[in-house]
Protein backbone atom coordinates (compact mmCIF):
# COMPACT_ATOMS: atom_id res chain seq x y z
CA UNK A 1 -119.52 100.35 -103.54
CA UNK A 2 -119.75 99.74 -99.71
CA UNK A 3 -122.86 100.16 -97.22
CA UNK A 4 -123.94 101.77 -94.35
CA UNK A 5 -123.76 100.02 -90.87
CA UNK A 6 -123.92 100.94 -87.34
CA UNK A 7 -121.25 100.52 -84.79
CA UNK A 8 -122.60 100.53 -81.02
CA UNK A 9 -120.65 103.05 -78.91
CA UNK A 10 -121.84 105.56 -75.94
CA UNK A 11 -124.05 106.40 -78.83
CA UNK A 12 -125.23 104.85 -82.32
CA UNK A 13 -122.36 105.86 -84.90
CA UNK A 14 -123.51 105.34 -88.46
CA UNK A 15 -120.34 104.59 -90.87
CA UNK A 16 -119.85 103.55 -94.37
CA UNK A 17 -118.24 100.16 -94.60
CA UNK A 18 -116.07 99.89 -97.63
CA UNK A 19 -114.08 96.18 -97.98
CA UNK A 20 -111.89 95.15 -100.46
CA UNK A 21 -112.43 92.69 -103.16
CA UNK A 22 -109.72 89.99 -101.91
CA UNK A 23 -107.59 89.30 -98.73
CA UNK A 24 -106.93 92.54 -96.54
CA UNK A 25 -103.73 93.35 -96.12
CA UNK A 26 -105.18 95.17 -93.07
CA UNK A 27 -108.20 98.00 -91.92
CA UNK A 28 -108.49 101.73 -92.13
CA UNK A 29 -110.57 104.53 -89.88
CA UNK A 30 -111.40 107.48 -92.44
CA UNK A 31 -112.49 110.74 -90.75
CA UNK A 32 -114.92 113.10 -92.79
CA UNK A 33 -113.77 116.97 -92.83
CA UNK A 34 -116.47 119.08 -91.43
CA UNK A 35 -118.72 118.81 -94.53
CA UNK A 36 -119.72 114.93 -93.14
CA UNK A 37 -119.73 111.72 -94.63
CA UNK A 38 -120.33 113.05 -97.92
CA UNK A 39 -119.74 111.69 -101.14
CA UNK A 40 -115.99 112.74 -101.77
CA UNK A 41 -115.03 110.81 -98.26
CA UNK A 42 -116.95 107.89 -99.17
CA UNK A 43 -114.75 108.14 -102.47
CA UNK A 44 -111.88 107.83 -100.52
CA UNK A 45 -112.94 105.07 -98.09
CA UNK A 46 -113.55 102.97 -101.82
CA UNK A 47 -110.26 104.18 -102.46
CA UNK A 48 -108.59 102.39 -99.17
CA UNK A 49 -110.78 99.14 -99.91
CA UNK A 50 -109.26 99.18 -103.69
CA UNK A 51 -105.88 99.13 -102.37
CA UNK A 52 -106.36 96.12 -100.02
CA UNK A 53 -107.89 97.55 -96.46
CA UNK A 54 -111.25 97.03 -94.85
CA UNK A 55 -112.31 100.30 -94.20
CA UNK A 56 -114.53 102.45 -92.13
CA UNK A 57 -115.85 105.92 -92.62
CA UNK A 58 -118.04 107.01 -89.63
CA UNK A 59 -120.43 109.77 -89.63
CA UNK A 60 -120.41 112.34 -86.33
CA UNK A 61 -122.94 115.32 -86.93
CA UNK A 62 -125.70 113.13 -86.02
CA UNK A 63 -123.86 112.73 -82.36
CA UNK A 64 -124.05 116.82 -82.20
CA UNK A 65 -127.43 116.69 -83.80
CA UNK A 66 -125.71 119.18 -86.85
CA UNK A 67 -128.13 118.68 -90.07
CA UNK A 68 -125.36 117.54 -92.66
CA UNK A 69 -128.22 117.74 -95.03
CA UNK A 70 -128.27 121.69 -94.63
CA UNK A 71 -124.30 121.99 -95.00
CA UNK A 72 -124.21 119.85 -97.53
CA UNK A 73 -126.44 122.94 -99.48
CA UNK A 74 -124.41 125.37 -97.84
CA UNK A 75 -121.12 123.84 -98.97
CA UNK A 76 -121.73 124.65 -102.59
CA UNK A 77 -121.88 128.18 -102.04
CA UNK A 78 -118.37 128.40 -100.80
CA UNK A 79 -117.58 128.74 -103.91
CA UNK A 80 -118.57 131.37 -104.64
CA UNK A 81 -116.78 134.68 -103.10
CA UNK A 82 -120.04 136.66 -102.31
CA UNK A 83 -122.24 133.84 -101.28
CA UNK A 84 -119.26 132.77 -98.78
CA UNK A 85 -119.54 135.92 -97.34
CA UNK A 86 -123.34 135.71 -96.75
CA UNK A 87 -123.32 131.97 -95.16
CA UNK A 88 -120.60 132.46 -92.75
CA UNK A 89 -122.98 133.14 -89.93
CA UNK A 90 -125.16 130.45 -90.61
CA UNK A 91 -122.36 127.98 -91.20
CA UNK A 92 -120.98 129.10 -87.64
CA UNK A 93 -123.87 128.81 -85.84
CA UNK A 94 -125.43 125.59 -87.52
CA UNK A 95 -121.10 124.07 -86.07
CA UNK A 96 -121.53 125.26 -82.82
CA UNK A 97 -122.53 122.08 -81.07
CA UNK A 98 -119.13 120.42 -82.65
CA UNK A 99 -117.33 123.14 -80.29
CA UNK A 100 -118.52 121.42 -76.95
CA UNK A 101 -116.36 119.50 -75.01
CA UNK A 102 -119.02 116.91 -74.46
CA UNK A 103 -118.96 116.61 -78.06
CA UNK A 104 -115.33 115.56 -77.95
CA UNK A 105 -115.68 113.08 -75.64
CA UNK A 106 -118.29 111.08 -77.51
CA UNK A 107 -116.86 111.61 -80.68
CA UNK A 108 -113.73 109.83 -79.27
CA UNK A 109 -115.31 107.11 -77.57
CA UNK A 110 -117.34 106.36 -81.27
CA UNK A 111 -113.57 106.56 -83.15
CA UNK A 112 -112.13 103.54 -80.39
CA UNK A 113 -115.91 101.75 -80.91
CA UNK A 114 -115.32 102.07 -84.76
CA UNK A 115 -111.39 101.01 -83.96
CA UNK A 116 -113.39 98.09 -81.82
CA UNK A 117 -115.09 97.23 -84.31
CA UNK A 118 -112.53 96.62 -87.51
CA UNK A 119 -109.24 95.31 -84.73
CA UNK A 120 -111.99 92.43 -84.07
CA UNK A 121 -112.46 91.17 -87.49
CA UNK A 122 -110.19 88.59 -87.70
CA UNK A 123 -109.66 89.09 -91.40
CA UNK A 124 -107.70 92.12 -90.27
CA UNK A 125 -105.04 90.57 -88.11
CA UNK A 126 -105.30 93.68 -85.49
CA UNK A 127 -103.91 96.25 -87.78
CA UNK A 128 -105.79 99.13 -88.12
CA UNK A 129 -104.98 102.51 -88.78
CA UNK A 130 -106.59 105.67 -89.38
CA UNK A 131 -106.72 108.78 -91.93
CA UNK A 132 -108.46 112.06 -92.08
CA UNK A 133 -108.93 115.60 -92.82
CA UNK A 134 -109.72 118.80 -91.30
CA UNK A 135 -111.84 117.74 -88.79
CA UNK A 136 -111.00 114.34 -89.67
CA UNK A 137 -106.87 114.98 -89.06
CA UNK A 138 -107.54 116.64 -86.02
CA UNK A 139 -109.34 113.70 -84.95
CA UNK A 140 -106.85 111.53 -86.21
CA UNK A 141 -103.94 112.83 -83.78
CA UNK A 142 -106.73 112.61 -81.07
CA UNK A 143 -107.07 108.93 -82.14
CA UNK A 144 -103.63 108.30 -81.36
CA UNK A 145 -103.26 109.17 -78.18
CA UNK A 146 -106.51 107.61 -77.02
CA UNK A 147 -105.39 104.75 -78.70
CA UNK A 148 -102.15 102.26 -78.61
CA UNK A 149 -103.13 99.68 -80.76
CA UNK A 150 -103.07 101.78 -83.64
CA UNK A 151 -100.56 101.12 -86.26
CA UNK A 152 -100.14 104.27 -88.23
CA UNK A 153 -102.00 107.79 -88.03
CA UNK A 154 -102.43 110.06 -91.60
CA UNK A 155 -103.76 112.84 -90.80
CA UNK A 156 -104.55 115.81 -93.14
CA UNK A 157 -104.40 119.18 -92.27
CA UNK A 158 -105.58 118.99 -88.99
CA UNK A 159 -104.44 120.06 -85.65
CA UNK A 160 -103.00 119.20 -82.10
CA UNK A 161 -103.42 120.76 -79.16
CA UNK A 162 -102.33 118.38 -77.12
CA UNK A 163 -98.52 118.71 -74.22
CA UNK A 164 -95.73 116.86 -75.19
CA UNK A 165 -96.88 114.83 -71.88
CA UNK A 166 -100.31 114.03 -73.23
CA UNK A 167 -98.74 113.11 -77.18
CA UNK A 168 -96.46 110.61 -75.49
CA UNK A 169 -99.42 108.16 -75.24
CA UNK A 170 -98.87 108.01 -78.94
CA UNK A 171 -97.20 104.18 -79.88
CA UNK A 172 -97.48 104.48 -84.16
CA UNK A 173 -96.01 106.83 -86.71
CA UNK A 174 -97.85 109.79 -87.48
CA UNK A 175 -97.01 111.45 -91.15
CA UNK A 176 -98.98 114.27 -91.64
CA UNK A 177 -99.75 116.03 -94.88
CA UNK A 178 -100.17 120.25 -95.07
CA UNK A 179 -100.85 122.90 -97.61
CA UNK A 180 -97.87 125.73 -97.34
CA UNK A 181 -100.89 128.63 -98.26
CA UNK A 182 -102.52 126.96 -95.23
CA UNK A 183 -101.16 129.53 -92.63
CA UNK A 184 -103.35 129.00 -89.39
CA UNK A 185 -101.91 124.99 -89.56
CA UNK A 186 -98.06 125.76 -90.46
CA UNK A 187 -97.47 128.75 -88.20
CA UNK A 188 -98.22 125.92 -85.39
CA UNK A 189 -96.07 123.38 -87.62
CA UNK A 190 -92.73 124.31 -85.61
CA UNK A 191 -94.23 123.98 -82.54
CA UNK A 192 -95.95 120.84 -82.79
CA UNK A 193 -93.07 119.04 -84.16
CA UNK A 194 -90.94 120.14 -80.92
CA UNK A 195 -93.99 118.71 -78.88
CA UNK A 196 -93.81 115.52 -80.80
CA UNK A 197 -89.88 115.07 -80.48
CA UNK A 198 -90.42 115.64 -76.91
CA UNK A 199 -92.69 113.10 -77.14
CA UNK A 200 -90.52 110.98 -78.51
CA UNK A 201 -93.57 110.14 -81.28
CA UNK A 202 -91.78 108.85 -84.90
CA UNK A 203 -93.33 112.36 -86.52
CA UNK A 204 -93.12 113.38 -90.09
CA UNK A 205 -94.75 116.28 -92.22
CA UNK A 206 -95.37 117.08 -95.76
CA UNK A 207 -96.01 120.16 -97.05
CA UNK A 208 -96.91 121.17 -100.45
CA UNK A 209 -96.09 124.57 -101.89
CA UNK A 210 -98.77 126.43 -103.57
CA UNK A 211 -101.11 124.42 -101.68
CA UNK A 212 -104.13 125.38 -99.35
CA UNK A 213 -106.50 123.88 -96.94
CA UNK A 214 -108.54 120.92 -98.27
CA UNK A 215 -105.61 120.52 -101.37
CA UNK A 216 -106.38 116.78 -101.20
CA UNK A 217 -110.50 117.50 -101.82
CA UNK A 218 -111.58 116.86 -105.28
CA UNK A 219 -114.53 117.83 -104.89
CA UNK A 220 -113.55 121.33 -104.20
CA UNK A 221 -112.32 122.97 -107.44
CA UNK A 222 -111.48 126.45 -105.73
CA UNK A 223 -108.41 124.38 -103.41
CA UNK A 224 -108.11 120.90 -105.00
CA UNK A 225 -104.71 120.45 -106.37
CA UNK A 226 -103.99 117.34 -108.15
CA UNK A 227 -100.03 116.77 -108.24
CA UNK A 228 -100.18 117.34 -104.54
CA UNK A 229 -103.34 115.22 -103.91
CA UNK A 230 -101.73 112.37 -105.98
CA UNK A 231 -98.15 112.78 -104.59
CA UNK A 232 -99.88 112.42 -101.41
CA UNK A 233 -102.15 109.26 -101.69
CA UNK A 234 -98.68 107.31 -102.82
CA UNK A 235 -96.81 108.14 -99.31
CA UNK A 236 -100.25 106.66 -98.15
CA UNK A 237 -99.96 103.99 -99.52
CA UNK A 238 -96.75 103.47 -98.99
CA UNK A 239 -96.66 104.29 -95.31
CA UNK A 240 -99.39 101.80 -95.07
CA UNK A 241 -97.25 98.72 -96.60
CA UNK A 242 -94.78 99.48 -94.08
CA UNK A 243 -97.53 98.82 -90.55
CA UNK A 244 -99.67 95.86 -92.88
């Protein structure tokens, strides 16, 4: 089980610190989807620290003031068809802060605090990377450009939206991991590989058939898919043993 801590950026970011029992092989940044730092990505930062890696989940909402409390409740009726339906408005409205720009901005300046923060333990030896998903993989990509010192970037189905000119400032491997029923992510897919080759970025993508949005979520039962989900955390981990 880890803790909670707070890492001192433009603002206070609170983040789950998970570390493994013995010596780390090295540290890893997990980014919550746009449910929060619930309790499935807390699952998977225990996950990292069982494999070897110091890791660090942050939480964001608070920096856009969104009550994670009252998504959290919301989440739950996703499942369900009708009730889907009724919260969309709600769910829209309640994300709307996340949409600002100035939101952005401090969200990446607490991701290079957290990156600070774990690239400074010496334990580490100044290998940190970072996973994520949704939100979380978008934020990933964003992580690498802002960042060179980052060894490797995992990010799940998010997106980039960033030139070939502005992806160049990427220095680690990015291998990303997509559902093929996913269709606003893969009809970009072509695209953004071209814009990482003209980058020059070392660029690879997975993507799992019969799979949608959030395949890697376990705590979903309407999209989790397990074969994928496991097939997935082993190029993870071994991806990882390659940068630690």
């Amino acid at each position: 089980m880890g803790k909670m801590i707070e890492v001192q950026s433009d603002k206070v970011v609170a983040a789950y610190l998970a570390e493994p029992a013995g010596q780390p092989k090295g540290a890893v940044i997990v980014i919550h989807e746009v449910w929060g730092l619930d309790t499935h990505i807390k699952s998977v930062a225990d996950r990292f620290a069982s494999e070897g890696y110091v890791t660090l989940a942050p939480s964001f909402f608070e920096l856009a003031d969104v009550s994670s409390e009252e998504i959290t409740k919301l989440k739950t009726d996703l499942f369900d068809e009708v009730k889907r339906v009724a919260i969309q408005p709600r769910l829209r409205e309640i994300m709307a802060p996340m949409r600002d720009p100035e939101f952005g901005a401090t969200t990446i300046a607490g991701l290079k605090a957290c990156f600070d923060y774990l690239y400074e333990l010496p334990e580490v030896s100044q290998k940190v990377a970072v996973s994520g998903f949704c939100f979380g993989g978008t934020y990933s990509f964003a992580l690498a450009v802002a960042e060179p010192r980052l060894k490797l970037a995992l990010p799940f189905y998010g997106h980039a939206d960033q030139s070939a000119e502005e992806l160049a400032a990427i220095a680690c491997p990015i291998r990303a991991f997509y559902g093929a029923n996913d269709h606003g992510l893969i009809s970009n897919l072509d695209d953004l590989k071209r814009r990482m080759a003209e980058a020059k970025v070392d660029f690879e993508a997975k993507v799992y058939p019969d799979c949608a949005h959030a395949f890697f979520n376990d705590s979903n039962p309407v999209v989790y898919n397990q074969a994928a989900a496991e097939d997935a955390w082993n190029v993870v981990k071994a991806e990882l043993a390659k940068v630690m």
